[in-house]
Protein backbone atom coordinates (compact mmCIF):
# COMPACT_ATOMS: atom_id res chain seq x y z
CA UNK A 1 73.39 46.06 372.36
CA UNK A 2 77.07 47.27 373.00
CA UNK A 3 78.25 50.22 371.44
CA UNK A 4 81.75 49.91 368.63
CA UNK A 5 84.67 51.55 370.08
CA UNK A 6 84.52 55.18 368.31
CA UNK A 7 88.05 54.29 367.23
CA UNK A 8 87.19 51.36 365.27
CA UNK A 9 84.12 53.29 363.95
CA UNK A 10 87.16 56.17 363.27
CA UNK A 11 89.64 53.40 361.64
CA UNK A 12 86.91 52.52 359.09
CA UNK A 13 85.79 56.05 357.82
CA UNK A 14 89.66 56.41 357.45
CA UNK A 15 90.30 53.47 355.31
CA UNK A 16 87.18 54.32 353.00
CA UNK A 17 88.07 57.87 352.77
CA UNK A 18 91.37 56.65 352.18
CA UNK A 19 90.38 54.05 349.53
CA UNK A 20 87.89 56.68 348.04
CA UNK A 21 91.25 58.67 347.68
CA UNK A 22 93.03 56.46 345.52
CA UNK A 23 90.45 54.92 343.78
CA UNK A 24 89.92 58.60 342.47
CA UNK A 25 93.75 58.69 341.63
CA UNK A 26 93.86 55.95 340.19
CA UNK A 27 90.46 56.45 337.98
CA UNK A 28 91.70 60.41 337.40
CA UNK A 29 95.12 58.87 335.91
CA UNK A 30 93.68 56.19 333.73
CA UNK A 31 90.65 58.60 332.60
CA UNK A 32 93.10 60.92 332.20
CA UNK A 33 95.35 58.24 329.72
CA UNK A 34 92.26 57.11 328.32
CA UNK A 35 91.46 60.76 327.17
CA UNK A 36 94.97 61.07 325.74
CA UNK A 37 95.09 58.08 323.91
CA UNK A 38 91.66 58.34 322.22
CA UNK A 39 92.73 62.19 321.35
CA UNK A 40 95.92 61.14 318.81
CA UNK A 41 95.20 62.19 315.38
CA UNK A 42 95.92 58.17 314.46
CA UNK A 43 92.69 57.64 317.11
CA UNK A 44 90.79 59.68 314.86
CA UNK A 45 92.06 57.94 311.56
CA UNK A 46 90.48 54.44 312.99
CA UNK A 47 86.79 56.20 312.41
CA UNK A 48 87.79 58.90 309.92
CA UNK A 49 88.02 57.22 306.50
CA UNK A 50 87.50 59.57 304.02
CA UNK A 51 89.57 59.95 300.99
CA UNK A 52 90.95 63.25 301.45
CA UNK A 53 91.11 63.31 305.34
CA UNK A 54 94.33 62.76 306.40
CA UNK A 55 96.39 62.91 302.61
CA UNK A 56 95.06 67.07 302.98
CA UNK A 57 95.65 67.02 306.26
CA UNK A 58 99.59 65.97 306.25
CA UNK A 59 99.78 68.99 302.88
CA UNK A 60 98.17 71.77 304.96
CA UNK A 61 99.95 74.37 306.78
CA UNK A 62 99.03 73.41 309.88
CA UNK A 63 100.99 70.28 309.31
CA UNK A 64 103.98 71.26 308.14
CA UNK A 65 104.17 74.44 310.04
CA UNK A 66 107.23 77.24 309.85
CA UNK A 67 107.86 76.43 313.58
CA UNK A 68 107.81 72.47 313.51
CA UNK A 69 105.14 72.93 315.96
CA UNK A 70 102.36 69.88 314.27
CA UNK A 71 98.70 70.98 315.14
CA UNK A 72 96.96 67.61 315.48
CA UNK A 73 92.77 67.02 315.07
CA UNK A 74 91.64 68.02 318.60
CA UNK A 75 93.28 71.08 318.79
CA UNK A 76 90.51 72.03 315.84
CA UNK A 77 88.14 69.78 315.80
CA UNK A 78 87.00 69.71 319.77
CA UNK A 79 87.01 73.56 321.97
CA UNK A 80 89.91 74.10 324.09
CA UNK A 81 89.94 72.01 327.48
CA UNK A 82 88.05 73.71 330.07
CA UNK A 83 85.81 75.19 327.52
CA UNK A 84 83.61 72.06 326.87
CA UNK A 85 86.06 69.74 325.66
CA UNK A 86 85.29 66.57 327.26
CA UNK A 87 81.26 66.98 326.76
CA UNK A 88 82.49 67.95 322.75
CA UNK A 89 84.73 64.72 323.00
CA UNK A 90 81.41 62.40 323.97
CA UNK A 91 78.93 63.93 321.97
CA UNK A 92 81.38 63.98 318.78
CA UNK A 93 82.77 60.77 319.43
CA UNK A 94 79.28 58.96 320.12
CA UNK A 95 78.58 60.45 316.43
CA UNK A 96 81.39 59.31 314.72
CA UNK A 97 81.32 55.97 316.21
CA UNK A 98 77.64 55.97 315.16
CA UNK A 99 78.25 57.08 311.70
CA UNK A 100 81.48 54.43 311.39
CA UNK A 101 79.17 51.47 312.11
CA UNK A 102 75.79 52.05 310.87
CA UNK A 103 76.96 54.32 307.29
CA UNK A 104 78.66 53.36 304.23
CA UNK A 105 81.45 56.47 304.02
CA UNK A 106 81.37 55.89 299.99
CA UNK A 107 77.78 57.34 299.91
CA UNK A 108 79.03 60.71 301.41
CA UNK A 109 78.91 63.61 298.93
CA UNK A 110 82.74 65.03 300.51
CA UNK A 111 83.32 67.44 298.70
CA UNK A 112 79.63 69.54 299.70
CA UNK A 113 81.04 68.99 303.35
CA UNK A 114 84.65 71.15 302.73
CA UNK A 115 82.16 74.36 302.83
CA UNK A 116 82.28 77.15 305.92
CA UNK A 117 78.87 76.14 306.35
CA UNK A 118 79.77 72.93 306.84
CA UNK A 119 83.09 73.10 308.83
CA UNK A 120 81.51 75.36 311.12
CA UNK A 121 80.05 72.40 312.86
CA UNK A 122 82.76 70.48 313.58
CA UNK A 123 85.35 73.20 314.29
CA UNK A 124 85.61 75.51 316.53
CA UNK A 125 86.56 79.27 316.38
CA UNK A 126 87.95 79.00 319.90
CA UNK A 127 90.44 76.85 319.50
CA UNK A 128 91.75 79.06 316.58
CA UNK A 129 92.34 82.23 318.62
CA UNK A 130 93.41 80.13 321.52
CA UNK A 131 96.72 79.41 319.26
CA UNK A 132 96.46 82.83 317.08
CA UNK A 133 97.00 84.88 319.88
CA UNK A 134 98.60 87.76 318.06
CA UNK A 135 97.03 88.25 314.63
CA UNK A 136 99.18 91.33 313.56
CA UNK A 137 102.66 89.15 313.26
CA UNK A 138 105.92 91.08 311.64
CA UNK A 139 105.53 88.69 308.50
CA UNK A 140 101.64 89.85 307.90
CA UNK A 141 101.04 91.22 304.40
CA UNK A 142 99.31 94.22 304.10
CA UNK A 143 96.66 92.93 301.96
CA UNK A 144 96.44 90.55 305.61
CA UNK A 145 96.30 93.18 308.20
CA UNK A 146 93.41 94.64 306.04
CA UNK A 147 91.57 91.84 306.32
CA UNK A 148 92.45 91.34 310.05
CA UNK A 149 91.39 94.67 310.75
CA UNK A 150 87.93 93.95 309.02
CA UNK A 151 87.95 90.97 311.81
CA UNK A 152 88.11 92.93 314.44
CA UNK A 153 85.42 94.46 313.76
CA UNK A 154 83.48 92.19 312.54
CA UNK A 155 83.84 89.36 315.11
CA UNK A 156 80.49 88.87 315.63
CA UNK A 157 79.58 88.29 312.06
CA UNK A 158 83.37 86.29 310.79
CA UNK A 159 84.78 83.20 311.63
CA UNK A 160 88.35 82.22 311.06
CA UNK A 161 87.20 79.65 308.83
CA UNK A 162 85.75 82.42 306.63
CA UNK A 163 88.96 83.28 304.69
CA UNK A 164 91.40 80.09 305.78
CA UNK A 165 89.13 76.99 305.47
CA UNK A 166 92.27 75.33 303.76
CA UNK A 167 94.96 75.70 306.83
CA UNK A 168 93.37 72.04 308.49
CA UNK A 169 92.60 70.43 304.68
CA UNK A 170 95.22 71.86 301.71
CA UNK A 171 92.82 72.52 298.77
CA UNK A 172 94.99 72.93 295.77
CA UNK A 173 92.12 74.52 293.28
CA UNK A 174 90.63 76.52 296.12
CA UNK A 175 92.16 80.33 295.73
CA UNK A 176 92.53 82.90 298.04
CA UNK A 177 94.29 85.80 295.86
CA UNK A 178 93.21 87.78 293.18
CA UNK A 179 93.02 85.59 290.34
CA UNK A 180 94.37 88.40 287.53
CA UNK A 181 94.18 84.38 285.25
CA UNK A 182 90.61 84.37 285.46
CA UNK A 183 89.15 84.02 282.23
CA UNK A 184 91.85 84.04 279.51
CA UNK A 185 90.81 81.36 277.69
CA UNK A 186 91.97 81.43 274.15
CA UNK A 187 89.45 81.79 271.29
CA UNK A 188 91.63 79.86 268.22
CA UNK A 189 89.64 78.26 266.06
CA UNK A 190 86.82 79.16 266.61
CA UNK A 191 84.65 80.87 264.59
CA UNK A 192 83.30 84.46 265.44
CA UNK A 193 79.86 85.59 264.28
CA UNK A 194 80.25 88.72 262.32
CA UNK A 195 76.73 90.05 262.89
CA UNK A 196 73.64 89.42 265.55
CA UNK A 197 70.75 87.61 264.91
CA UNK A 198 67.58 89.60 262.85
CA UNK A 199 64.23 88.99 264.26
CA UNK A 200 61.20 89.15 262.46
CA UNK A 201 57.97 88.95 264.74
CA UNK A 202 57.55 87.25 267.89
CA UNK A 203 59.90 84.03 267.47
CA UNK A 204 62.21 82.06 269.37
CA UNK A 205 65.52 82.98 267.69
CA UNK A 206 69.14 82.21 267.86
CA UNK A 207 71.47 85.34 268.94
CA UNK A 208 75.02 85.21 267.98
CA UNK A 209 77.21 88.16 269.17
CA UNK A 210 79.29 89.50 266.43
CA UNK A 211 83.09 89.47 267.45
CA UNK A 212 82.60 86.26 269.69
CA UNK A 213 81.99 82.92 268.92
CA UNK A 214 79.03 82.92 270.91
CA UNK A 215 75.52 82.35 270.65
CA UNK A 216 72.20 81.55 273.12
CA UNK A 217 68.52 80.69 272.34
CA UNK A 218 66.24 83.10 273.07
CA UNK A 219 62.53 81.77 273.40
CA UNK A 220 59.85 84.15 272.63
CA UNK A 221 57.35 85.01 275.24
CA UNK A 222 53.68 85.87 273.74
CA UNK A 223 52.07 88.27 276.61
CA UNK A 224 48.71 87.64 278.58
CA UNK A 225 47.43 87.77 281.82
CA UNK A 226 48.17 85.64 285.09
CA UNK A 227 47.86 85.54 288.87
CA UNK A 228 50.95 87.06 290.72
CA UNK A 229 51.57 85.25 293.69
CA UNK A 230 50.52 82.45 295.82
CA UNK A 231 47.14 81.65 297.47
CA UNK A 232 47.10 81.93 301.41
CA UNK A 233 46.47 77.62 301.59
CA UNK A 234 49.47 76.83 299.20
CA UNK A 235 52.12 74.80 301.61
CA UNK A 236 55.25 76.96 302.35
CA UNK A 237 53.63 79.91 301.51
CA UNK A 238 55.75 83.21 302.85
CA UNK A 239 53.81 86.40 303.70
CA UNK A 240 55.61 88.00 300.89
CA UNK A 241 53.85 86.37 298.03
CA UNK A 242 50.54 87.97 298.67
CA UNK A 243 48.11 89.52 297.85
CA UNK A 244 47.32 87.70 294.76
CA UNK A 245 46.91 90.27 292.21
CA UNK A 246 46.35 89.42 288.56
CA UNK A 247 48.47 91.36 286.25
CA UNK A 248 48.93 91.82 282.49
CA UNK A 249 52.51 91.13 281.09
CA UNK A 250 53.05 92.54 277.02
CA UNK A 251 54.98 90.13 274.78
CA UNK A 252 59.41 89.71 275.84
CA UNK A 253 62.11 87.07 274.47
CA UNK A 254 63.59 85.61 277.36
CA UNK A 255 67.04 83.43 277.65
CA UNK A 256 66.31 79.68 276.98
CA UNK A 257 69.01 79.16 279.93
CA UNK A 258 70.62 81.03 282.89
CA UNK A 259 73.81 83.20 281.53
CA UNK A 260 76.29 80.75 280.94
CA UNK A 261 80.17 80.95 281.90
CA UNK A 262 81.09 80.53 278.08
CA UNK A 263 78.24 84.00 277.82
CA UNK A 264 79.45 85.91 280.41
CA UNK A 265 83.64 84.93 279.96
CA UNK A 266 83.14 86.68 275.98
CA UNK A 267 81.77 89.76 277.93
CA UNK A 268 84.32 89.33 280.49
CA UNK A 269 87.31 88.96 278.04
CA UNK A 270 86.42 91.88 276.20
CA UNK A 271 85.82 94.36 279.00
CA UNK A 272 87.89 93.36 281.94
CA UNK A 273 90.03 95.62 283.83
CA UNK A 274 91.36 98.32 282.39
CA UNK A 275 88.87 97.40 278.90
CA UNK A 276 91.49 95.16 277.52
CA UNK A 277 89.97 92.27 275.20
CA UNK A 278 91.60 89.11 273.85
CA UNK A 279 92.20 88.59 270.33
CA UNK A 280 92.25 84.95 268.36
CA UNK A 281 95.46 84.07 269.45
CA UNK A 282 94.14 84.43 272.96
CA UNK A 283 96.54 86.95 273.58
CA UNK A 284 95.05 90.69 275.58
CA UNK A 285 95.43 93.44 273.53
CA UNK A 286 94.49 97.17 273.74
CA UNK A 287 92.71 97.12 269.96
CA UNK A 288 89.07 97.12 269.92
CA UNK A 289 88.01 98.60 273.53
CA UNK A 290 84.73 98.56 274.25
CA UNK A 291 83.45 101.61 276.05
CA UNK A 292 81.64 99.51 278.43
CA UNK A 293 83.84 99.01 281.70
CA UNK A 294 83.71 95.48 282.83
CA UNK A 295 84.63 93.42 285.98
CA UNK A 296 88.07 93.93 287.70
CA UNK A 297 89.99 90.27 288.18
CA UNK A 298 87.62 88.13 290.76
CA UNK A 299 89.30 87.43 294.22
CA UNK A 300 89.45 83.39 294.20
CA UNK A 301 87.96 80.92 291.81
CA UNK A 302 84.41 82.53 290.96
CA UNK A 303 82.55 79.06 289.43
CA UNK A 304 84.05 76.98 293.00
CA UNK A 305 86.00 74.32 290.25
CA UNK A 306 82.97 73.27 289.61
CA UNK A 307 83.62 73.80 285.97
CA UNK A 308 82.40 76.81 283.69
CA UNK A 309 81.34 75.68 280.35
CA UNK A 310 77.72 76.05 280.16
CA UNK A 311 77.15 75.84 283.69
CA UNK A 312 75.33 79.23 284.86
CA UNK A 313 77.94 81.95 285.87
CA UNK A 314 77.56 82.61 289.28
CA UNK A 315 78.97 84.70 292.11
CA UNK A 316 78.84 88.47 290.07
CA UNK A 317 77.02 91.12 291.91
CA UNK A 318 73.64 92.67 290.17
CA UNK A 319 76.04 95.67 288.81
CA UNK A 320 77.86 93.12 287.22
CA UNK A 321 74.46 91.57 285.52
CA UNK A 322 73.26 94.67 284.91
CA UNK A 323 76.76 95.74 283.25
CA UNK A 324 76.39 92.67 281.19
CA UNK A 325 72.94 93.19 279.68
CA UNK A 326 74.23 96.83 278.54
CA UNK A 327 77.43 94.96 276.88
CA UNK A 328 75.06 93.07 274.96
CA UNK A 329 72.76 95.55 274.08
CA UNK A 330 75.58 97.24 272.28
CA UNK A 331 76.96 94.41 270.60
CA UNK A 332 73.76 93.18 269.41
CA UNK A 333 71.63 96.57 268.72
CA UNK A 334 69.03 95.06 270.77
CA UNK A 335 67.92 96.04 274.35
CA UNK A 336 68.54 93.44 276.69
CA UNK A 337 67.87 93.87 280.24
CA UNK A 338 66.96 91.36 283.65
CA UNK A 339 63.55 90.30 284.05
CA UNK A 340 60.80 92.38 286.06
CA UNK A 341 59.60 90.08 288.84
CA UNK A 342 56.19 90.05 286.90
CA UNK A 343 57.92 88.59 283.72
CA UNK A 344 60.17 86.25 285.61
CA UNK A 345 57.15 84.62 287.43
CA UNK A 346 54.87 84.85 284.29
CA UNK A 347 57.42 83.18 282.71
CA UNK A 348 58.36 80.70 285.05
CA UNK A 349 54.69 79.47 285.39
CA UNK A 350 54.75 78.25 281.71
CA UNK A 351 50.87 79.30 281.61
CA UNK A 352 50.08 77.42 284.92
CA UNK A 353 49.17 78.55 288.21
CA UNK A 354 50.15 75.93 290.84
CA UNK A 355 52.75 75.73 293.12
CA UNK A 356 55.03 74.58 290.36
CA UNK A 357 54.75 74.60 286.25
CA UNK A 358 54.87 70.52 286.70
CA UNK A 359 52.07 68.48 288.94
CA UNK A 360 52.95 67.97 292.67
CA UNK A 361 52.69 69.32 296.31
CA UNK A 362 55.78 71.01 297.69
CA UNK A 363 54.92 68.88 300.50
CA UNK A 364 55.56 65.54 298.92
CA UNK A 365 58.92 66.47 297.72
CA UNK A 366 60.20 67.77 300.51
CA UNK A 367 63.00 65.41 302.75
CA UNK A 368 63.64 67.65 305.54
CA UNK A 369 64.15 65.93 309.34
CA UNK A 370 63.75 62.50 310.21
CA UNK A 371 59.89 62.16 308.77
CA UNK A 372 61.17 63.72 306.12
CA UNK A 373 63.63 61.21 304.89
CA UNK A 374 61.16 58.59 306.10
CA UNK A 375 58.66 59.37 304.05
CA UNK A 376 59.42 61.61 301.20
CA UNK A 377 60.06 60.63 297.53
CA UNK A 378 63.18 58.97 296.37
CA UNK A 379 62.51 59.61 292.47
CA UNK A 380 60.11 62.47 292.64
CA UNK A 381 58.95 63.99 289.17
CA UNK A 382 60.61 67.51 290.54
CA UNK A 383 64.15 65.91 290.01
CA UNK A 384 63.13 65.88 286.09
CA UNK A 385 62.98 69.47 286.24
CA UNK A 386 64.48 71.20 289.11
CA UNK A 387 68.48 71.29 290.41
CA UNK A 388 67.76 71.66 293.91
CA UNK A 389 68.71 70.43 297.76
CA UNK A 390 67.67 66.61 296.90
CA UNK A 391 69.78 65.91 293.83
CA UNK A 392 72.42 68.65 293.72
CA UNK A 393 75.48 67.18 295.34
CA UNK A 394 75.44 71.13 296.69
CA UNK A 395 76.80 72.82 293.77
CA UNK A 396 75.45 73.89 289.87
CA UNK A 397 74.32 71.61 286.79
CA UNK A 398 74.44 72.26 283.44
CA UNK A 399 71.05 73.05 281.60
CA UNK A 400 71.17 69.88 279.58
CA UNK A 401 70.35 67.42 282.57
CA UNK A 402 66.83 68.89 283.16
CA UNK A 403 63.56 69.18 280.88
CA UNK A 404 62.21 72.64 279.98
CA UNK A 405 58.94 74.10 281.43
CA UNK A 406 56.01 74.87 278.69
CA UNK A 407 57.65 77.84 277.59
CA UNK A 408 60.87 76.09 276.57
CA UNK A 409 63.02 77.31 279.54
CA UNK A 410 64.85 75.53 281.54
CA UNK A 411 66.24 75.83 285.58
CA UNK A 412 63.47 78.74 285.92
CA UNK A 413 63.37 76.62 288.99
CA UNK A 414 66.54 76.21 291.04
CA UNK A 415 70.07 75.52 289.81
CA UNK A 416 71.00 79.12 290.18
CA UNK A 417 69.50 81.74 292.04
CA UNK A 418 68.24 84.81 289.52
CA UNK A 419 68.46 88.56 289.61
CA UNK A 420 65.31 90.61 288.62
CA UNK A 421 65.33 94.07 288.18
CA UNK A 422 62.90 94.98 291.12
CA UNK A 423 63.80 96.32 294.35
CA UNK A 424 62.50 94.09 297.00
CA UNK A 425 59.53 94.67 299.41
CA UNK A 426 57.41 92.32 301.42
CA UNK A 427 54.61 94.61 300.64
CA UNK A 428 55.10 94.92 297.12
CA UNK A 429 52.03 93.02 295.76
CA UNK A 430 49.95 94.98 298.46
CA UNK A 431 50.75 97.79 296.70
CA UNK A 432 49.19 97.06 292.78
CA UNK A 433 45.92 97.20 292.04
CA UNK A 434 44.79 93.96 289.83
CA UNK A 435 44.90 94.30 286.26
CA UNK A 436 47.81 96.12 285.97
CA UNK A 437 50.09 96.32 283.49
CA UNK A 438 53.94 95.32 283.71
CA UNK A 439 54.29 96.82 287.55
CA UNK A 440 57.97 97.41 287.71
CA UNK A 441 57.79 97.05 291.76
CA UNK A 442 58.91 99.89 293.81
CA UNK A 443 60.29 102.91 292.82
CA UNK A 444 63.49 102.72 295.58
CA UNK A 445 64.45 100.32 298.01
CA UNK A 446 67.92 98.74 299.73
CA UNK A 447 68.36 94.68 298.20
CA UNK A 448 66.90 93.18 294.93
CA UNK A 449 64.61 90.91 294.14
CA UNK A 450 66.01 87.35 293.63
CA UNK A 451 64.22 84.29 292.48
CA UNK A 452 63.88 80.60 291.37
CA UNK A 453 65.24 79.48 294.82
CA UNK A 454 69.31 77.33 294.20
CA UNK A 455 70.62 74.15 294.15
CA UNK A 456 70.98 74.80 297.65
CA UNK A 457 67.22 75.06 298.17
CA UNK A 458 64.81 73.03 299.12
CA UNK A 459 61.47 71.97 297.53
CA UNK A 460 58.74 74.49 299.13
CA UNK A 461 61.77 77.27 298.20
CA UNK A 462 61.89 76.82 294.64
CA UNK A 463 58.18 77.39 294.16
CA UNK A 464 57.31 79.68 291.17
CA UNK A 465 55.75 81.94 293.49
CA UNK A 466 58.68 81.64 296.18
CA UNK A 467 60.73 85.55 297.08
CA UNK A 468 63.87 85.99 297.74
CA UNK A 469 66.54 89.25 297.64
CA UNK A 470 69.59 90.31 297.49
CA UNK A 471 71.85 89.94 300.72
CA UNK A 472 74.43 92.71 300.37
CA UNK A 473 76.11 92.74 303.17
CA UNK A 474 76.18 89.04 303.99
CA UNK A 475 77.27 88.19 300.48
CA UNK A 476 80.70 90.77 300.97
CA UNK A 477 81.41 90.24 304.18
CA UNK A 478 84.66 88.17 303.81
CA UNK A 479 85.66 90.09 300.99
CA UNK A 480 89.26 91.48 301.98
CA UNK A 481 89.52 94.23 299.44
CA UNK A 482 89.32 97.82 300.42
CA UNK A 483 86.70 98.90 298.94
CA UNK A 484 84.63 96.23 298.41
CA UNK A 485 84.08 94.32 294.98
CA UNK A 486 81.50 96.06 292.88
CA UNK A 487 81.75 93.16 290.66
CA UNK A 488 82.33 89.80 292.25
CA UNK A 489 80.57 88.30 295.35
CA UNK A 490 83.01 86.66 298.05
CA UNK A 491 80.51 84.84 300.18
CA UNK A 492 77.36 84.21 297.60
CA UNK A 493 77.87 80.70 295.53
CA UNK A 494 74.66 80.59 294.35
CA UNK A 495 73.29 83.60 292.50
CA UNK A 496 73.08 84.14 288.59
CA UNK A 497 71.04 85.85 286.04
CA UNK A 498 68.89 85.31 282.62
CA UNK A 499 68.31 88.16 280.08
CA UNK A 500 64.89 89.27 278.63
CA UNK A 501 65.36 91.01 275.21
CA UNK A 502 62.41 93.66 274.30
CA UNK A 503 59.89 93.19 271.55
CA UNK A 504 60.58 96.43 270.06
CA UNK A 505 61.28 98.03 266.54
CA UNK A 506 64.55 96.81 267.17
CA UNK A 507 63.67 93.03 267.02
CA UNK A 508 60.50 92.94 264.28
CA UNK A 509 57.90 94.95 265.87
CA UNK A 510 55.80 96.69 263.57
């Protein structure tokens, strides 16, 4: 068989390199137009229908900008380009097409997803510092460079999106200041109690704090004995909750409900800053100091707009609770204090000893992952009792939408996240001996025992035997003041407290 001329055999590897050559131009410069087009912020709006989206968007800072320069989706919502943009692009875009055809964007709970838990995964701290090269400008505050400074060295722990979630989204009610507003509510017309409530004997009673116009139920606790802890086959069980040791608990009043916002605001009001208190015009005066020093002005919006009322009070620090329960001790001439973890779990149980003070196994109410949502139950009997992940909407409830457990308290289980007075140890129940009587847990320790699990929680967490603690560090770390809030929590949305009241002399023991 005769052999091809080699130039022939030359002429055609030219032409297909050649046609390989623009066919790569040509796909590089429509790719490249493709990419462009389908990265315009009106793209995005095709897809991106929610209420708020592009209204906050176009009243942000980062829209109308002191420079004129307009920072558009991509440049926050995918990486830079080189630094994974184009797999972001696909693997966001493939989601949000996904989500635009097979989801009904009315069923979306929006307002859980404007969180820095939430942003986090669809924005990207890259893309901030990629712009915000120099984050000491002329115009910085001082009260700014303080907090910068924290950044730096705290990079590995912070994300822009920490302190200025609102620069993409404007959030009118969401503050970023001291809030020296916080809490002056007026108190015209309305009556105030002129003495506290007596107690004779071991009764629920009604407390009403003279000077205020407030009052709580508190629901009497008889003593007895009960298993502390959880056995090692109960599901979600944590290493923490064992040894089950069976203790003896003596006879308390505890707080029908967590500490309210209307509760804590009277304590507030009266012992705020520099101990100035508001009289029944509303109006702060110097008359009447208590000599109980109270919280400084909160930085931000401490109940999240969620509304105060008799939600549970949320983001103080346990000096703050603890502060609290000495205000009231004073004003009542009772001793309040927070719950042991023995009496909080005692209490919680309602005289039961499963998994929760209601029938059920964590493992039916839980709707975690695809099986999980699949299978688990829609209308569960836990939503008639607990405020947790399932029915929460991601923020607090007031006490009147669930039922009490057989003591006559209610949110033992969820809602908000409560203090007890224990240090914290994973070995603390390894450390009684059974029959013991009201173990106070150890004698020293570095976080606090928390407990009840949140509304941000799911079921196996909000277990009556379920531990928790305190989270110092975590829960101040975007705090900008120097020093640190003793009394507020910047980065903790979900923590609160109930009071126990002795039964004492002081409240009809005889």
């Amino acid at each position: 068989m005769p052999k091809k001329p080699v130039c022939i055999i030359k002429n055609k590897l030219f032409l297909l390199i050649l046609t390989s050559f623009v066919l790569g131009i040509l796909f590089a410069v429509f790719s490249g137009k493709g990419i462009h087009a389908t990265s315009s912020s009106g793209f995005c709006e095709i897809c991106h229908v929610h209420p708020h989206v592009f209204s906050s968007w176009k009243l942000s800072s980062h829209y109308v900008t002191k420079s004129g320069v307009r920072v558009e989706c991509v440049e926050c919502h995918l990486p830079p380009e080189g630094e994974g943009y184009l797999r972001e692009k696909v693997r966001l875009g493939v989601k949000d097409a996904w989500g635009y055809l097979t989801k009904d964007s009315s069923d979306f709970n929006w307002e859980a997803r404007r969180t820095v838990e939430k942003a986090q995964a669809f924005t990207y701290q890259q893309s901030c510092v990629k712009c915000h090269v120099n984050l000491y400008p002329l115009t910085l505050t001082k009260e700014g460079q303080d907090a910068h400074l924290y950044y730096d060295r705290k990079k590995d722990d912070l994300l822009c999106l920490n302190c200025h979630i609102d620069v993409g989204h404007f959030d009118p009610n969401r503050k970023h200041t001291q809030n020296t507003g916080f809490g002056l509510t007026s108190a015209a017309s309305r009556q105030l109690f002129p003495d506290s409530a007596v107690v004779n004997g071991l009764k629920s009673f009604t407390e009403t704090v003279p000077g205020t116009a407030i009052s709580f139920e508190m629901k009497a606790i008889a003593g007895g004995r009960f298993r502390m802890g959880s056995p090692e086959d109960e599901p979600f069980r944590n290493a923490d909750e064992g040894p089950v040791k069976e203790v003896q608990i003596s006879s308390f009043f505890m707080g029908e409900t967590e500490v309210t916002w209307d509760q804590y605001l009277a304590f507030y009001s009266a012992t705020a800053g520099e101990g100035r208190t508001t009289d029944t015009e509303g109006t702060r005066t110097m008359a009447d100091v208590d000599a109980i020093s109270g919280p400084t002005p909160p930085y931000g919006q401490p109940d999240q707009n969620w509304g105060m009322g008799s939600r549970p009070a949320i983001t103080m620090t346990f000096h703050a609770a603890e502060t609290y329960c000495k205000w009231l001790s004073a004003k009542t001439g009772k001793h309040y204090r927070l719950p042991t973890e023995a009496e909080w779990e005692y209490a919680a149980r309602g005289g039961t000893q499963t998994p929760y003070f209601f029938e059920g196994n964590p493992k039916s109410f839980i709707r975690k992952g695809f099986f999980g949502r699949l299978f688990g139950k829609e209308n569960d009997i836990i939503s008639k009792y607990v405020v947790y992940l399932g029915n929460s909407l991601s923020k607090t409830h007031t006490p009147d939408e669930v039922e009490a457990n057989p003591y006559g308290l209610k949110n033992m289980l969820g809602n908000g996240a409560e203090y007890c007075s224990d240090w914290y140890s994973p070995e603390a129940y390894g450390r009684l001996t059974n029959g013991i009587a009201d173990p106070k847990g150890p004698v020293s320790g570095e976080e606090r025992v928390v407990r009840g699990g949140s509304f941000k929680s799911e079921a196996g967490e909000v277990r009556c035997a379920a531990r928790d603690h305190t989270q110092t560090e975590a829960w101040l770390k975007t705090d900008p003041q120097m020093p640190k809030s003793i009394w507020w929590l910047s980065d903790c949305n979900h923590i609160t407290f109930r009071v126990v009241c002795d039964f004492d002399d002081k409240t009809g023991k005889h």
